[in-house]
C-alpha atoms as a PDB file:
ATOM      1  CA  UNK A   1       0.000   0.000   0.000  1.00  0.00           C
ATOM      2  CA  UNK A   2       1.493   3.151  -1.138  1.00  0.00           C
ATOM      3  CA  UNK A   3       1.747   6.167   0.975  1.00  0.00           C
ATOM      4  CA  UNK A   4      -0.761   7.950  -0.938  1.00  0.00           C
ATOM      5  CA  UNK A   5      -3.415   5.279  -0.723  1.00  0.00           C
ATOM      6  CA  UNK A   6      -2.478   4.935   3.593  1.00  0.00           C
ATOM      7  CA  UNK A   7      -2.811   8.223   4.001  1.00  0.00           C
ATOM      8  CA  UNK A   8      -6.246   8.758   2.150  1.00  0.00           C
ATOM      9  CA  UNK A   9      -7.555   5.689   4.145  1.00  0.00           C
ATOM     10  CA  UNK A  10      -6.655   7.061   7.635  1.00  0.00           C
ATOM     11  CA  UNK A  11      -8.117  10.492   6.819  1.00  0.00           C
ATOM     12  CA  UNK A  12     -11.535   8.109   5.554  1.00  0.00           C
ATOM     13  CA  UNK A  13     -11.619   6.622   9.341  1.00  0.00           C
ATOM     14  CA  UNK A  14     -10.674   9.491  10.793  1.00  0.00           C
ATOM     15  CA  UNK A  15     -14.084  11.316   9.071  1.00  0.00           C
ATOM     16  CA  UNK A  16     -16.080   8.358   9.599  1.00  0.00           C
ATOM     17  CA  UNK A  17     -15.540   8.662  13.523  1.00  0.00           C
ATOM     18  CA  UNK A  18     -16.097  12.251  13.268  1.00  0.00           C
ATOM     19  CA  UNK A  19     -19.172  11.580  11.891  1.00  0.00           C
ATOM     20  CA  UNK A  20     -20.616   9.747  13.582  1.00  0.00           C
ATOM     21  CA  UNK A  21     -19.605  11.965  16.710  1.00  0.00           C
ATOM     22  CA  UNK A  22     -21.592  14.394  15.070  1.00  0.00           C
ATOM     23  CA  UNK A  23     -24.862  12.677  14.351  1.00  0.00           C
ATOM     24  CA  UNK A  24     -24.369  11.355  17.955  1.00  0.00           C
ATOM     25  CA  UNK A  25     -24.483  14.828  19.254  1.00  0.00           C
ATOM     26  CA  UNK A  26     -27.313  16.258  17.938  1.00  0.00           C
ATOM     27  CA  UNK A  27     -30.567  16.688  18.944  1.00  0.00           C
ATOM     28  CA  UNK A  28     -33.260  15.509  17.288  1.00  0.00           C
ATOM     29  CA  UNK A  29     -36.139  17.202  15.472  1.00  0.00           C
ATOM     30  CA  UNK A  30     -38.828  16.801  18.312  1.00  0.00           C
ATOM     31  CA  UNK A  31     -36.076  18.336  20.765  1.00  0.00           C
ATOM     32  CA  UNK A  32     -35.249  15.463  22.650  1.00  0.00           C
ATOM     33  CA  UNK A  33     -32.312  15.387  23.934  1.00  0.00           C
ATOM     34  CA  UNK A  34     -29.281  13.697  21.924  1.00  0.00           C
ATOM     35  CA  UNK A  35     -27.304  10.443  23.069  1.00  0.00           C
ATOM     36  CA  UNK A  36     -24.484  12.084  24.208  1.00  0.00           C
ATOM     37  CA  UNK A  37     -25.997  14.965  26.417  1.00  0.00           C
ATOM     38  CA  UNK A  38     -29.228  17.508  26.544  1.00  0.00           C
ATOM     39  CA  UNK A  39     -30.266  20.409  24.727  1.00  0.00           C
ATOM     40  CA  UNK A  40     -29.464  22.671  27.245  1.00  0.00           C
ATOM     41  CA  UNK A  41     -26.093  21.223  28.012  1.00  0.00           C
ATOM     42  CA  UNK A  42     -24.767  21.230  24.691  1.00  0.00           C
ATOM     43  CA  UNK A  43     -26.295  24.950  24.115  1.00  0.00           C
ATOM     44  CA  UNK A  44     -24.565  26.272  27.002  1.00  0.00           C
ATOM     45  CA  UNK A  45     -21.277  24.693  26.358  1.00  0.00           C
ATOM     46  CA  UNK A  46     -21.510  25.225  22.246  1.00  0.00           C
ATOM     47  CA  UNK A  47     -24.031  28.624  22.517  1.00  0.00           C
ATOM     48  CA  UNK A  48     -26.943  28.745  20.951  1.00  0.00           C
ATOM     49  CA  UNK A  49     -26.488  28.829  17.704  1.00  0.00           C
ATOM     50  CA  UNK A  50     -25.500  24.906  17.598  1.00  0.00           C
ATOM     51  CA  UNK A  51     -28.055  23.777  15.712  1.00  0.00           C
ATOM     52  CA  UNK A  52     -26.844  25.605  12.800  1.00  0.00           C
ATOM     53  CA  UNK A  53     -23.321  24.928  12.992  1.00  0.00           C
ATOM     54  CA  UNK A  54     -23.352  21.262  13.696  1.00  0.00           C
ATOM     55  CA  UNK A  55     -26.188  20.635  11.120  1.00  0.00           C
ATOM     56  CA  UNK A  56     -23.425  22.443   8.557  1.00  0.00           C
ATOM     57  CA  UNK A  57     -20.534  20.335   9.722  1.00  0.00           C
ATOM     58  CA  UNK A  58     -22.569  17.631   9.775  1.00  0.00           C
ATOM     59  CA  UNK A  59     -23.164  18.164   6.113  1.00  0.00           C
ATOM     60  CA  UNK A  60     -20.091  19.023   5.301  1.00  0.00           C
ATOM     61  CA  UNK A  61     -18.107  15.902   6.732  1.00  0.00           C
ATOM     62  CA  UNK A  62     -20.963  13.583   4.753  1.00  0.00           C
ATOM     63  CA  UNK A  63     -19.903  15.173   1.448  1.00  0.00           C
ATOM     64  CA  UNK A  64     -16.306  14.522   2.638  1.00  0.00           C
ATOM     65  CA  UNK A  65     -16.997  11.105   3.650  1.00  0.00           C
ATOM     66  CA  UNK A  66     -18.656  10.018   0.107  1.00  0.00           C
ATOM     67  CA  UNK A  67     -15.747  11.731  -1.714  1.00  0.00           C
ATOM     68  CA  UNK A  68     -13.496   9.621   0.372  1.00  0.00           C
ATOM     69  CA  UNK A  69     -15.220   6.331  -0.514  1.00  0.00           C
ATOM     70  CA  UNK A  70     -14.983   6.992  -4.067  1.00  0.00           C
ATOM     71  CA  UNK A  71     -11.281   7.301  -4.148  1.00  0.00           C
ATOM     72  CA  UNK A  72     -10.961   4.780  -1.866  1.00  0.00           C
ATOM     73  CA  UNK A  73     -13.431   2.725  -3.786  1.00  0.00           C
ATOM     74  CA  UNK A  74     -11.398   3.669  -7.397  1.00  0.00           C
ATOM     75  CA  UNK A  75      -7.288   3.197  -5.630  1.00  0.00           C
ATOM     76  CA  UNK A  76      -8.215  -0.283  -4.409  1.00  0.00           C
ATOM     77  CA  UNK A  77     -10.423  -1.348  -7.763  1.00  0.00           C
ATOM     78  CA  UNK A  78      -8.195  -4.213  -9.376  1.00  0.00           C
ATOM     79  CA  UNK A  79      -8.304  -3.508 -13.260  1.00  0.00           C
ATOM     80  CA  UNK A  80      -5.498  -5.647 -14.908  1.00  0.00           C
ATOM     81  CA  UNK A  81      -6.701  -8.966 -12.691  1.00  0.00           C
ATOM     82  CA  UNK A  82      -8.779 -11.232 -14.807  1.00  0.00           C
ATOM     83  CA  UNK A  83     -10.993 -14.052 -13.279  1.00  0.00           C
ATOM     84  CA  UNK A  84     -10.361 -16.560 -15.366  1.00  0.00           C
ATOM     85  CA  UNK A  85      -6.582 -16.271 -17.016  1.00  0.00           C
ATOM     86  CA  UNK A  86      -5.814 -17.840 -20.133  1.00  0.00           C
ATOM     87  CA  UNK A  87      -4.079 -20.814 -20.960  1.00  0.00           C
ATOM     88  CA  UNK A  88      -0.434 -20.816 -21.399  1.00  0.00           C
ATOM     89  CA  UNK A  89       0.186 -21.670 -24.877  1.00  0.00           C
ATOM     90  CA  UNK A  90       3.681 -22.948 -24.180  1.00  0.00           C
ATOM     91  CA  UNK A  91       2.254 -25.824 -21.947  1.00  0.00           C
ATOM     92  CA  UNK A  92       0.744 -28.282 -23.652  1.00  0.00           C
ATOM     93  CA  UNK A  93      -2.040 -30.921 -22.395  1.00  0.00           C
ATOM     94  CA  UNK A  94      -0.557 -34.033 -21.690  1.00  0.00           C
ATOM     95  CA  UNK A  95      -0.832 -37.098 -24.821  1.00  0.00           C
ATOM     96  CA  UNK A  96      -4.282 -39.234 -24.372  1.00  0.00           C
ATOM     97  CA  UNK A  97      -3.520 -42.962 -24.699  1.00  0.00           C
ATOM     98  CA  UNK A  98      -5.251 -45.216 -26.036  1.00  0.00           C
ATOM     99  CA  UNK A  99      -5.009 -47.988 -23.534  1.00  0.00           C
ATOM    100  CA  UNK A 100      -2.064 -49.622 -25.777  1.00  0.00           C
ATOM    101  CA  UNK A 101       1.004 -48.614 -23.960  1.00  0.00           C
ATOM    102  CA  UNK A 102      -0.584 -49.811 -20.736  1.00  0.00           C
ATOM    103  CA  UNK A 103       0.976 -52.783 -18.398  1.00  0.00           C
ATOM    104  CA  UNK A 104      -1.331 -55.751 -18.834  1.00  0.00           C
ATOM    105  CA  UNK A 105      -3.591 -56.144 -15.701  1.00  0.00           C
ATOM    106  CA  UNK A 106      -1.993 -59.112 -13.513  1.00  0.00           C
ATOM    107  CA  UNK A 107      -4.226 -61.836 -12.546  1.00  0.00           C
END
């Protein structure tokens, strides 16, 4: 694996934690609280403009995290492998016999 191709992959897991940080963070639509804490909590500690910000990160690291699996998807895609590879012409099949050059059967 080249350094190119490590790289790109660590960033990909690195996003996919964040983002799932993220969705874990937020509240939901009906204002329930979110897994990891309250409304209130996370307004006082974030301010109150949260909402907005997280719901535009959130978006944000999605698009990032498709992008990733694309490249990800086209730098590990095998193009030259072939599932079934063609015969070598420079082996031949072995001679069929026709039962003449046999040993006789012993009785």
């Amino acid at each position: 694996m080249g350094f190119l191709t490590g790289t790109i992959l660590t960033l990909f897991v690195l996003i996919s934690l964040f983002l799932i940080l993220l969705v874990m963070i937020q509240t939901g639509k009906g204002g329930s609280a979110g897994m990891l804490g309250g409304s209130t909590a996370s307004q006082s500690v974030f301010g109150a403009s949260t909402a907005d910000v997280m719901t535009k990160t959130t978006r944000v690291i999605a698009i990032l995290f498709i992008v990733f699996s694309l490249v990800l998807s086209f730098l590990f895609a095998k193009k030259d492998e072939v599932l079934v590879p063609d015969a070598d012409p420079s082996i031949e099949a072995p001679l069929e016999s026709d039962g003449s050059n046999e040993a006789p059967a012993s009785p």
